[in-house]
PDB file of N, CA and C in Angstrom:
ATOM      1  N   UNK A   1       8.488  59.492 -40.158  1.00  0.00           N
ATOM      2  CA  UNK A   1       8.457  60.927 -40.267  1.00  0.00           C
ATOM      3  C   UNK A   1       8.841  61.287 -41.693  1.00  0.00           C
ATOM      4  N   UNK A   2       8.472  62.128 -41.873  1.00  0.00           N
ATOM      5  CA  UNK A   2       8.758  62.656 -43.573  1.00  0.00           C
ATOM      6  C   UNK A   2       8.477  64.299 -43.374  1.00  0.00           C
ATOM      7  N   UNK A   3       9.502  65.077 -44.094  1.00  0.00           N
ATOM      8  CA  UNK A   3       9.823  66.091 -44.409  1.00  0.00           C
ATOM      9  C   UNK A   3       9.825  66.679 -45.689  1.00  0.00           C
ATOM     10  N   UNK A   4       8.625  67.413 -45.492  1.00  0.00           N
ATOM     11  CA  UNK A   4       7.963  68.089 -46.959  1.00  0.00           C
ATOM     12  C   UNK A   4       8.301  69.551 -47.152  1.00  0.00           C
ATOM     13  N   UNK A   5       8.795  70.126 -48.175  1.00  0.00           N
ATOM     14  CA  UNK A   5       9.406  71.760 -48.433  1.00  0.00           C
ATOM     15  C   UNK A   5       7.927  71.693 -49.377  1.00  0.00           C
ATOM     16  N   UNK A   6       7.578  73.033 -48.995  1.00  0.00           N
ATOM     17  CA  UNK A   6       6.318  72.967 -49.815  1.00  0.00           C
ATOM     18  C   UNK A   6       6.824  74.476 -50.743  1.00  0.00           C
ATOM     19  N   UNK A   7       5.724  74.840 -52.017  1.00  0.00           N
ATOM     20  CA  UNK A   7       6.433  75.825 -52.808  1.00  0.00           C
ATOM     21  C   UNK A   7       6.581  77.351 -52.305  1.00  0.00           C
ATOM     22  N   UNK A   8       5.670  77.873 -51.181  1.00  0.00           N
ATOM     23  CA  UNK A   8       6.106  79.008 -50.571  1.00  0.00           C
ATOM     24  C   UNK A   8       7.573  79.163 -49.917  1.00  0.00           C
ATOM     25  N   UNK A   9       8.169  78.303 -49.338  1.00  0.00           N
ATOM     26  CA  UNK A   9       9.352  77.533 -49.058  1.00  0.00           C
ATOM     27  C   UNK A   9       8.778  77.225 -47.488  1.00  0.00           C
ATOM     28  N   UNK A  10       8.033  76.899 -47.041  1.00  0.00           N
ATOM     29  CA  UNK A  10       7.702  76.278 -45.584  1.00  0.00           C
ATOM     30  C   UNK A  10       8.380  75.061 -45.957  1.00  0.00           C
ATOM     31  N   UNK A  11       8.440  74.693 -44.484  1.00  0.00           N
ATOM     32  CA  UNK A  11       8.562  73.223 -44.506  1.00  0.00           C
ATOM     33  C   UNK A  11       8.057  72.675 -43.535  1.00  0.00           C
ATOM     34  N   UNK A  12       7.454  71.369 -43.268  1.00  0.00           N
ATOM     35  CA  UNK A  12       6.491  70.699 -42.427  1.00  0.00           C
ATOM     36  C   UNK A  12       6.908  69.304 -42.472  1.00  0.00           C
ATOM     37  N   UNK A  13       6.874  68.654 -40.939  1.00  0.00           N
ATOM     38  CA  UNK A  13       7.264  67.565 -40.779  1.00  0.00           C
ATOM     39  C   UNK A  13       5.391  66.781 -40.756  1.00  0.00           C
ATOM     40  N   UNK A  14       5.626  65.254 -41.573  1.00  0.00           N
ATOM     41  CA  UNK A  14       4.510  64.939 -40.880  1.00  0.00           C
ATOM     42  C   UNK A  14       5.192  63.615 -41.169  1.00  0.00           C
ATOM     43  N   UNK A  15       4.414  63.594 -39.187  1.00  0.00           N
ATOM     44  CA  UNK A  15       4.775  61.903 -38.122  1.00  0.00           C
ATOM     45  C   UNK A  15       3.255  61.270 -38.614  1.00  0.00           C
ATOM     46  N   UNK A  16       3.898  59.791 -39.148  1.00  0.00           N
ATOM     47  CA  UNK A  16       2.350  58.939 -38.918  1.00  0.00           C
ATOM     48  C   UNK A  16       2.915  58.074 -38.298  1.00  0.00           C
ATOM     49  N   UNK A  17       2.204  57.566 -37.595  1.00  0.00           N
ATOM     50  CA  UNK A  17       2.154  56.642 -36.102  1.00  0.00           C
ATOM     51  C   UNK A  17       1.747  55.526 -36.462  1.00  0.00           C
ATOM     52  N   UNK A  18       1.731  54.659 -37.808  1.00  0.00           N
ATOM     53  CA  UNK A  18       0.980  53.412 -38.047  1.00  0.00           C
ATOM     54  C   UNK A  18       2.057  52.637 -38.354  1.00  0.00           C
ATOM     55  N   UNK A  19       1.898  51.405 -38.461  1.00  0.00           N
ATOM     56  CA  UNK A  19       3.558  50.308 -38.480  1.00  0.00           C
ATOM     57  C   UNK A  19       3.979  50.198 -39.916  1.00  0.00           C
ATOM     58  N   UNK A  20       5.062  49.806 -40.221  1.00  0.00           N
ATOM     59  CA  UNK A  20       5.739  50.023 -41.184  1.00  0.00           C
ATOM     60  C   UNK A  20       5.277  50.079 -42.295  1.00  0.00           C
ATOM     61  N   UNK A  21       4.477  48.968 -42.631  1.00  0.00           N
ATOM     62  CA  UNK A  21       4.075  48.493 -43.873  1.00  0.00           C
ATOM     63  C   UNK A  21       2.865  49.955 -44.227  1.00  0.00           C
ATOM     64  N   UNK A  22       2.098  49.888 -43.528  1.00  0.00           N
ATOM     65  CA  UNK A  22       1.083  50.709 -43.813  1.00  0.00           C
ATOM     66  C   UNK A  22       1.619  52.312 -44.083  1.00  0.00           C
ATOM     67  N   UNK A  23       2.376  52.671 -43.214  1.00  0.00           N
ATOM     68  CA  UNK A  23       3.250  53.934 -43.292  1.00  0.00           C
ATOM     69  C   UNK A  23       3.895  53.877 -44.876  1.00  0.00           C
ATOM     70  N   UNK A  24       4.787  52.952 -45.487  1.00  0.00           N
ATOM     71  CA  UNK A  24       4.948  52.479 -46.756  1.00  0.00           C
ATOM     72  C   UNK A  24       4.127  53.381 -47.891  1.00  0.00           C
ATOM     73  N   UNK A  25       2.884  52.427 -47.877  1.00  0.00           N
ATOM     74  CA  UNK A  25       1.385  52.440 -48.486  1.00  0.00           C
ATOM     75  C   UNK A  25       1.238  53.282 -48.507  1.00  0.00           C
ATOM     76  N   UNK A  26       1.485  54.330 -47.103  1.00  0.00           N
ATOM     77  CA  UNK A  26       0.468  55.978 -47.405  1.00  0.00           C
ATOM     78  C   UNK A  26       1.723  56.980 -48.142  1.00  0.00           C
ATOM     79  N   UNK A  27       3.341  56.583 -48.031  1.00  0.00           N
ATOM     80  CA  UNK A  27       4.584  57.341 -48.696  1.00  0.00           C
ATOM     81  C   UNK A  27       3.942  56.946 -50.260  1.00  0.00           C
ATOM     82  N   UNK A  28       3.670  55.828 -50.716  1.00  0.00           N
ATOM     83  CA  UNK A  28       3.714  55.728 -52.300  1.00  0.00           C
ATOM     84  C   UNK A  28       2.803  56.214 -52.298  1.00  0.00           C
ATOM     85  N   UNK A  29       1.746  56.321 -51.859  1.00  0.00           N
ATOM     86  CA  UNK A  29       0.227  57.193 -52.218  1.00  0.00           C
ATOM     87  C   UNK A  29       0.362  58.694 -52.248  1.00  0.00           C
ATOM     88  N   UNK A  30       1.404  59.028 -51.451  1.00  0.00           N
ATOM     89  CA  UNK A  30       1.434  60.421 -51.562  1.00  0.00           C
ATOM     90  C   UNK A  30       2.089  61.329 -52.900  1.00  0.00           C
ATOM     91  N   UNK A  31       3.052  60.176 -53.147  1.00  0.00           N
ATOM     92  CA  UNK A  31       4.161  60.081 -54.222  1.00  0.00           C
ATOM     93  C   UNK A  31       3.521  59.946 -55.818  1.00  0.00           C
ATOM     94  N   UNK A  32       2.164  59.363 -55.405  1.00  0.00           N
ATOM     95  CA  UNK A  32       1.592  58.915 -57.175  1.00  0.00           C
ATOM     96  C   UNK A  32       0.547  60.288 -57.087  1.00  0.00           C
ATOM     97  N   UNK A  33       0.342  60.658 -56.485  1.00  0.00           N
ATOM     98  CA  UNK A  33      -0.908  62.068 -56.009  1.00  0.00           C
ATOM     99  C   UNK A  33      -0.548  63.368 -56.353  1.00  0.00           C
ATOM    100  N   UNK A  34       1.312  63.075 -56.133  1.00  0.00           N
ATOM    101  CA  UNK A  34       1.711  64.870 -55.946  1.00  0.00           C
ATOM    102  C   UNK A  34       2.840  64.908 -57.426  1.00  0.00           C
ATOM    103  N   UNK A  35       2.236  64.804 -58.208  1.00  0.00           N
ATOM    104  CA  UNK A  35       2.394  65.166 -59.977  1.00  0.00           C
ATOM    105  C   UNK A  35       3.968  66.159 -60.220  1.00  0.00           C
ATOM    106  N   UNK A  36       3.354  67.167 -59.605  1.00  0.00           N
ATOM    107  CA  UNK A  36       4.130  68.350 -59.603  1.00  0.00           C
ATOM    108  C   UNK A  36       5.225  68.465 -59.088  1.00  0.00           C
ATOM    109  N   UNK A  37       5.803  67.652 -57.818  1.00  0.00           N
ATOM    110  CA  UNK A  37       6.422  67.307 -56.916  1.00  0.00           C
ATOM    111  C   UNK A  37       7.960  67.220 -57.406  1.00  0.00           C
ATOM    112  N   UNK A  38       8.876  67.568 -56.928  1.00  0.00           N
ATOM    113  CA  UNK A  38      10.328  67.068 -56.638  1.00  0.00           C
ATOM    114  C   UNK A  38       9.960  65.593 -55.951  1.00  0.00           C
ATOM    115  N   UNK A  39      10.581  64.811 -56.273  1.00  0.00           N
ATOM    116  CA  UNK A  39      10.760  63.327 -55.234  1.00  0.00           C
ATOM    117  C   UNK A  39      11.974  62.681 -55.303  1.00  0.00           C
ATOM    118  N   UNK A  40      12.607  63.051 -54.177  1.00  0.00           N
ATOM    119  CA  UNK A  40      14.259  62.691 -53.553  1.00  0.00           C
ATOM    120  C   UNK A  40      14.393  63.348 -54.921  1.00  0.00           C
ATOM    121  N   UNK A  41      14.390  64.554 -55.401  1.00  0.00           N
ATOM    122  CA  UNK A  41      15.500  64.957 -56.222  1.00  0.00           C
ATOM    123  C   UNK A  41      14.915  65.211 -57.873  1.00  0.00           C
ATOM    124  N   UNK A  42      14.033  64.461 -57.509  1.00  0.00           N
ATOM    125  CA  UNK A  42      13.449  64.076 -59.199  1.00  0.00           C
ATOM    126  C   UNK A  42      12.232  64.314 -59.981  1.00  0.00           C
ATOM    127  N   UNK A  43      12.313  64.965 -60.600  1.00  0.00           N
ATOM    128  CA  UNK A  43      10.692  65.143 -61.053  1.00  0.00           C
ATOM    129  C   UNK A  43       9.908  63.867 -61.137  1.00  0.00           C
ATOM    130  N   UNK A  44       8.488  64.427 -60.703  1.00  0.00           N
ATOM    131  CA  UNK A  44       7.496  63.295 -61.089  1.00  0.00           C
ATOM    132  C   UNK A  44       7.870  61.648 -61.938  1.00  0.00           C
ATOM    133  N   UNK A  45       7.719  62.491 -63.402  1.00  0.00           N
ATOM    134  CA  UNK A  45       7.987  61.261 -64.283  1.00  0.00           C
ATOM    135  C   UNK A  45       9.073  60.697 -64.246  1.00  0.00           C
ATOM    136  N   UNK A  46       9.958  61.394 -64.443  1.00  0.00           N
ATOM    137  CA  UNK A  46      11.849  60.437 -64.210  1.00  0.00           C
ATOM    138  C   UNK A  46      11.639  59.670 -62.424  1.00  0.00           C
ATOM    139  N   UNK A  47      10.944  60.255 -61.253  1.00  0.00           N
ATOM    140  CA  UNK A  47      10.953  59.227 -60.177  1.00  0.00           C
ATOM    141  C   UNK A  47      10.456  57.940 -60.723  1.00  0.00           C
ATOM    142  N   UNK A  48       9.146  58.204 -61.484  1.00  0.00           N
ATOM    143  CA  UNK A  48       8.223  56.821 -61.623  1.00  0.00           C
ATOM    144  C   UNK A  48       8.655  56.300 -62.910  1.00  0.00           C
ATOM    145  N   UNK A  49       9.613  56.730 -63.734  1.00  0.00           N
ATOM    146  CA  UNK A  49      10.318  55.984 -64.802  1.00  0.00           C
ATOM    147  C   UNK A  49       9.424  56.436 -65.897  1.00  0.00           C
ATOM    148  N   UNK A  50       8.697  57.443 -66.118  1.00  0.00           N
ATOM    149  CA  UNK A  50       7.647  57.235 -67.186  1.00  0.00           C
ATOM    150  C   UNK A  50       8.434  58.057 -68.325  1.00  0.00           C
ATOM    151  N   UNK A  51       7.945  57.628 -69.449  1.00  0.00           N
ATOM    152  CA  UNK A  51       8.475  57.886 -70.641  1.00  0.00           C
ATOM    153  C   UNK A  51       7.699  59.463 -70.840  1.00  0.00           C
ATOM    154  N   UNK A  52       8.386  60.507 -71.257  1.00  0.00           N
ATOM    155  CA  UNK A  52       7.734  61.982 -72.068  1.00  0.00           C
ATOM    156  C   UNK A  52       7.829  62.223 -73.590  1.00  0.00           C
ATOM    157  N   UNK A  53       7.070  62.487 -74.103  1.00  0.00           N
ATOM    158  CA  UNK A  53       6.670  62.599 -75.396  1.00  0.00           C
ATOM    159  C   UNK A  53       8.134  63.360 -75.770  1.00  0.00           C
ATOM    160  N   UNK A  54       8.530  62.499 -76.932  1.00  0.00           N
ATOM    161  CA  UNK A  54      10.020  63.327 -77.384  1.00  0.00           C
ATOM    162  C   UNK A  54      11.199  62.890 -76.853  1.00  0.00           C
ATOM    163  N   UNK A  55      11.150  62.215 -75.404  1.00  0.00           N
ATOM    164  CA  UNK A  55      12.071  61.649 -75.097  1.00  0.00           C
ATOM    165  C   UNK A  55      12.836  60.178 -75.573  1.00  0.00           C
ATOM    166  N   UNK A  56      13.673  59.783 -75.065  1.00  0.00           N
ATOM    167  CA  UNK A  56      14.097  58.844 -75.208  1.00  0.00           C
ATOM    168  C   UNK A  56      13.944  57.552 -74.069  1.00  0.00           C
ATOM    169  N   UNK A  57      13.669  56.132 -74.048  1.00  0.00           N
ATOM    170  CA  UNK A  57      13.158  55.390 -73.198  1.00  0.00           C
ATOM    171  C   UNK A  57      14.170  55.659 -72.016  1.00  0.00           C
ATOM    172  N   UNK A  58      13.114  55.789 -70.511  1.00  0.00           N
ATOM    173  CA  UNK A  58      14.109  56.294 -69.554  1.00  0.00           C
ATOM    174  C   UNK A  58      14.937  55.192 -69.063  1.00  0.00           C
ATOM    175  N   UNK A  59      15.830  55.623 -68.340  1.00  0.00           N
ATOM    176  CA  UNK A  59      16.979  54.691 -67.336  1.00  0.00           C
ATOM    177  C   UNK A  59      16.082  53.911 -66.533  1.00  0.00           C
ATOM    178  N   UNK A  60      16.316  52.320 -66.362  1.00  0.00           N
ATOM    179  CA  UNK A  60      15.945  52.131 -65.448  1.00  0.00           C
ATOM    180  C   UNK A  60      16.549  52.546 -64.059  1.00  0.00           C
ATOM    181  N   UNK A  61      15.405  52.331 -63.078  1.00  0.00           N
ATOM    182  CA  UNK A  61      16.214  52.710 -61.858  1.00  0.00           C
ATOM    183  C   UNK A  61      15.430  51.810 -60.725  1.00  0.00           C
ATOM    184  N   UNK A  62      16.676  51.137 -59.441  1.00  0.00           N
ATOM    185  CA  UNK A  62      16.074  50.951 -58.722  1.00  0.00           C
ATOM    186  C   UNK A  62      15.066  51.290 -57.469  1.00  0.00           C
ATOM    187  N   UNK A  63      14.262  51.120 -57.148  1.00  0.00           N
ATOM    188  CA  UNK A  63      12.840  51.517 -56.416  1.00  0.00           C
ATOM    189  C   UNK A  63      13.894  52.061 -55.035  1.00  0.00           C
ATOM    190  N   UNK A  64      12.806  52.911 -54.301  1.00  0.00           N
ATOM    191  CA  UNK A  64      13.949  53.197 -52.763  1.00  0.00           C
ATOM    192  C   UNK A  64      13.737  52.619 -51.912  1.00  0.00           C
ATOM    193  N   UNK A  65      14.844  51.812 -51.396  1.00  0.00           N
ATOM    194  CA  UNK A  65      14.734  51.207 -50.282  1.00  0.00           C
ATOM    195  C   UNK A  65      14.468  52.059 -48.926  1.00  0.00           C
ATOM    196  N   UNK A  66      13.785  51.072 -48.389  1.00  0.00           N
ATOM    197  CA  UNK A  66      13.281  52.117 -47.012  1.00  0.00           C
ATOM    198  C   UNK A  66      14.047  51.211 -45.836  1.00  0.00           C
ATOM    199  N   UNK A  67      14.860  51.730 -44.732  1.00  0.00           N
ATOM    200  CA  UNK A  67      15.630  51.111 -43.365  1.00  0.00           C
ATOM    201  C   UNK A  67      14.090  50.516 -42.812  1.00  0.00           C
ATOM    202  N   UNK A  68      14.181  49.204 -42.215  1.00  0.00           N
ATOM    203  CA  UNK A  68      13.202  48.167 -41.827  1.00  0.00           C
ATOM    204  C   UNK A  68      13.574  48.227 -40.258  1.00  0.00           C
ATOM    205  N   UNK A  69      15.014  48.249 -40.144  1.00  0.00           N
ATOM    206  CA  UNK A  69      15.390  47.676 -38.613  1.00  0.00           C
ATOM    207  C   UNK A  69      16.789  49.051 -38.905  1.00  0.00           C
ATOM    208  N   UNK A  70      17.184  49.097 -37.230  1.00  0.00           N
ATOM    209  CA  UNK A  70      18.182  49.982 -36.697  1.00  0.00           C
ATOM    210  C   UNK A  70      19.462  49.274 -37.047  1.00  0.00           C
ATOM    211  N   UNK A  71      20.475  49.948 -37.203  1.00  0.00           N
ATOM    212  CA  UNK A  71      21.817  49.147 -37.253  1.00  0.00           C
ATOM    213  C   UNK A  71      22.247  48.243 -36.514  1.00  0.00           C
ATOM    214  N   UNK A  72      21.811  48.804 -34.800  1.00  0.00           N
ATOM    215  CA  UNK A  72      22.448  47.653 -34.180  1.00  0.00           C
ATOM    216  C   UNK A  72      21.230  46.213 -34.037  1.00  0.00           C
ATOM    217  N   UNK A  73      20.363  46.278 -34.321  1.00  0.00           N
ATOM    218  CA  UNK A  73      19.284  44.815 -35.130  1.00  0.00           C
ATOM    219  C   UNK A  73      20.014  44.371 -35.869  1.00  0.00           C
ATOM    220  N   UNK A  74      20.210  44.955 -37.234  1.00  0.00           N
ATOM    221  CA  UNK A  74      20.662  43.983 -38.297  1.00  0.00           C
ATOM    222  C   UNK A  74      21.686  43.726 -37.998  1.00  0.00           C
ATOM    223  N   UNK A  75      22.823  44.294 -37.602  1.00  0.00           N
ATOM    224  CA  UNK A  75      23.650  43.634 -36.549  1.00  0.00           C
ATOM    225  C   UNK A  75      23.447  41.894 -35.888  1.00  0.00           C
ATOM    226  N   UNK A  76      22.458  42.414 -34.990  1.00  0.00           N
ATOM    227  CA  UNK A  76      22.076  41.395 -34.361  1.00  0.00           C
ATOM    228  C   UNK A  76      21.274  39.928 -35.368  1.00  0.00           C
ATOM    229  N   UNK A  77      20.678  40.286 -36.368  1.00  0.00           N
ATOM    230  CA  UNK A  77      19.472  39.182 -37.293  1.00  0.00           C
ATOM    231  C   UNK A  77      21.467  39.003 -38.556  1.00  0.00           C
ATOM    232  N   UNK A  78      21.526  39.867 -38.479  1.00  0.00           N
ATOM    233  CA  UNK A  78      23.566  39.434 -39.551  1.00  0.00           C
ATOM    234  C   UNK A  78      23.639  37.920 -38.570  1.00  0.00           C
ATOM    235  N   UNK A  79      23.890  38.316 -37.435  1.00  0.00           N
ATOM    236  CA  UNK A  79      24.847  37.422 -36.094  1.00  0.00           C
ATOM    237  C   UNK A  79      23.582  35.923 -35.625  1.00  0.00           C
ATOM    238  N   UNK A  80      22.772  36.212 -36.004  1.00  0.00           N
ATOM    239  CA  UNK A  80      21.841  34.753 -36.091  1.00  0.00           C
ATOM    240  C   UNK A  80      21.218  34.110 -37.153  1.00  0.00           C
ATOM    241  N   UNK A  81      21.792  35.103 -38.103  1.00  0.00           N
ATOM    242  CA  UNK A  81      21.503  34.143 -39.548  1.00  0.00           C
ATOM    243  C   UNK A  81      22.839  33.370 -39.757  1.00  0.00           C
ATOM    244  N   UNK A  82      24.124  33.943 -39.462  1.00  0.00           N
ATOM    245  CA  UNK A  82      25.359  33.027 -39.101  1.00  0.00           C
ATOM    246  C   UNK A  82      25.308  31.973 -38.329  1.00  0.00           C
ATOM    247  N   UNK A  83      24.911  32.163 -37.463  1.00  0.00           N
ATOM    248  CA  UNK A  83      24.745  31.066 -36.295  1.00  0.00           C
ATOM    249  C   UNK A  83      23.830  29.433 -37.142  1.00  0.00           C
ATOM    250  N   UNK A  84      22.755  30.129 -37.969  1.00  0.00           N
ATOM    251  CA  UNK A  84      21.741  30.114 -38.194  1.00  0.00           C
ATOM    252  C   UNK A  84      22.522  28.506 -39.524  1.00  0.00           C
ATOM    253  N   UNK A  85      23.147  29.903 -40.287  1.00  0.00           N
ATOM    254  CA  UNK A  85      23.673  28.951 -41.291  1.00  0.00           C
ATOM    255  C   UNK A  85      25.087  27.931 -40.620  1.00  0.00           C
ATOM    256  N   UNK A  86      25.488  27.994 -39.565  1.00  0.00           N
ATOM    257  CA  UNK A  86      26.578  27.262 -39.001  1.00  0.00           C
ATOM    258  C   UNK A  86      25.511  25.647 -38.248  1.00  0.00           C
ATOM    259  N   UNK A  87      24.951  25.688 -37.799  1.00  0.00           N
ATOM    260  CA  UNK A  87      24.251  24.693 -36.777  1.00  0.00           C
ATOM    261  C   UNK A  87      22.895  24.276 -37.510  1.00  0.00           C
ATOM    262  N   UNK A  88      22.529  24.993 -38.457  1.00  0.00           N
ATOM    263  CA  UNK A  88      21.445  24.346 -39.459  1.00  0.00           C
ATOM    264  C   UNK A  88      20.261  24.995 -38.311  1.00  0.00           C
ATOM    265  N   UNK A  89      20.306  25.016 -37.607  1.00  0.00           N
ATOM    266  CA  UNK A  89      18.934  26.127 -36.636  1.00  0.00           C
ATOM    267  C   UNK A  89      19.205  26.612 -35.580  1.00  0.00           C
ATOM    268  N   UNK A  90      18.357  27.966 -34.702  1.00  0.00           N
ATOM    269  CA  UNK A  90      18.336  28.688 -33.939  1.00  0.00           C
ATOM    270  C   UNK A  90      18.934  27.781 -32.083  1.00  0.00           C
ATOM    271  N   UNK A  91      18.082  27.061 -32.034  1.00  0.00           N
ATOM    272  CA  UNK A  91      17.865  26.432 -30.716  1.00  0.00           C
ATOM    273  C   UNK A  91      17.936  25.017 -31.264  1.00  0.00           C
ATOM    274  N   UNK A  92      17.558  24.461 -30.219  1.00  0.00           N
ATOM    275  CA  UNK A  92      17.850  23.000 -30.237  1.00  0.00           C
ATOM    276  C   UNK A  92      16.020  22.349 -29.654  1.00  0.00           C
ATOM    277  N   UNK A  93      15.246  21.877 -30.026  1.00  0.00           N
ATOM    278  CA  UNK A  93      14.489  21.179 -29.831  1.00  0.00           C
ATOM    279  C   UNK A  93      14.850  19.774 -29.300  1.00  0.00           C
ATOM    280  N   UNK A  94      13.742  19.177 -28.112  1.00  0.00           N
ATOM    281  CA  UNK A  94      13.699  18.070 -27.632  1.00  0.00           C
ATOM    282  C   UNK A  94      12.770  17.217 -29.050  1.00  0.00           C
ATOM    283  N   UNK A  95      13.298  16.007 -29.064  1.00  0.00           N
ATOM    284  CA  UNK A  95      12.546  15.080 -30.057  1.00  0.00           C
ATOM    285  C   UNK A  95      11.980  14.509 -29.276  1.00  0.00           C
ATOM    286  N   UNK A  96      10.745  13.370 -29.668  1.00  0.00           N
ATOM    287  CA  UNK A  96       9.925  12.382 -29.321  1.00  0.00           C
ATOM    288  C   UNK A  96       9.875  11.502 -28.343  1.00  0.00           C
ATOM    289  N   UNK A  97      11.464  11.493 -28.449  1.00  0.00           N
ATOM    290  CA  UNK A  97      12.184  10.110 -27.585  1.00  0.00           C
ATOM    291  C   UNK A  97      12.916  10.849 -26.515  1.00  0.00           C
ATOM    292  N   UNK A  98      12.553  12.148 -25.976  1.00  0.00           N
ATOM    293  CA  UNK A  98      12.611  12.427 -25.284  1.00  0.00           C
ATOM    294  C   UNK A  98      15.063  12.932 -25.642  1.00  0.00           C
ATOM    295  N   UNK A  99      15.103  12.692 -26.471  1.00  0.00           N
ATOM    296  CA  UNK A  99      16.974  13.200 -26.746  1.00  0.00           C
ATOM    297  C   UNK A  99      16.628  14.551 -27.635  1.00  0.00           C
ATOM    298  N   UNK A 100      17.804  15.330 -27.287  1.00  0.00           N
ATOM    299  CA  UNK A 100      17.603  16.558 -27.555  1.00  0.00           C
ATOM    300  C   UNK A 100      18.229  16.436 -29.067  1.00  0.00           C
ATOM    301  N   UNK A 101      17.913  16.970 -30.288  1.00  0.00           N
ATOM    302  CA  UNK A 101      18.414  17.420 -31.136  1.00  0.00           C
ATOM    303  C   UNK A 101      19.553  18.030 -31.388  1.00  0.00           C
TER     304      UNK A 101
END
C-alpha cells in the first residue's frame, strides 16, 4: 500500500496486489517518473543523489530499505539461523548407509 498527498491536498491510497519484488519495481518506477515530487521528505534530486548546477557534490545516502517479513518472522528466521549456526544445519538427513547424520 502506498500513500500519496497529491498537490490539491487529496490524498489517495493505492493497494497493488502483486508480490514483493514486483511491487518494489513499480515504487522505483513511480519515484524516477514523478520529478516534481516530495519523496519521504525530499525533493526529487537530493532523493536520487543527483548533483544541481551550483551545488556542491551531494551526501551520500543510503537507498530505503523496504520490511520483507513481519516482526514476529524475523523473529522466527533470527531463531533458525542460530540454531542454524549452532548444529551446522536445519534437520538432520539420513545418509547412504542408512545412519542418520
Amino acid at each position: 500500500m502506498l500513500r500519496i498527498s497529491l498537490r490539491d491536498g487529496r490524498r489517495i491510497r493505492l493497494i497493488y496486489p502483486g508480490d514483493i519484488e514486483s511491487s518494489g519495481r513499480l515504487l522505483r518506477q513511480m519515484r524516477r517518473a514523478a520529478r516534481q515530487a516530495l519523496i519521504d521528505g525530499l525533493s526529487y534530486s537530493q532523493y536520487w543523489g543527483e548533483v544541481l548546477p551550483g551545488s556542491s557534490q551531494p551526501q551520500p545516502r543510503d537507498p530505503p530499505r523496504y520490511r520483507l517479513l513481519r516482526p514476529e518472522d524475523e523473529s522466527e528466521v533470527e531463531e533458525m539461523y542460530q540454531r542454524l549456526r549452532t548444529v551446522g544445519r536445519l534437520d538432520h538427513h539420513q545418509s547412504r548407509d542408512g545412519h542418520r547424520d
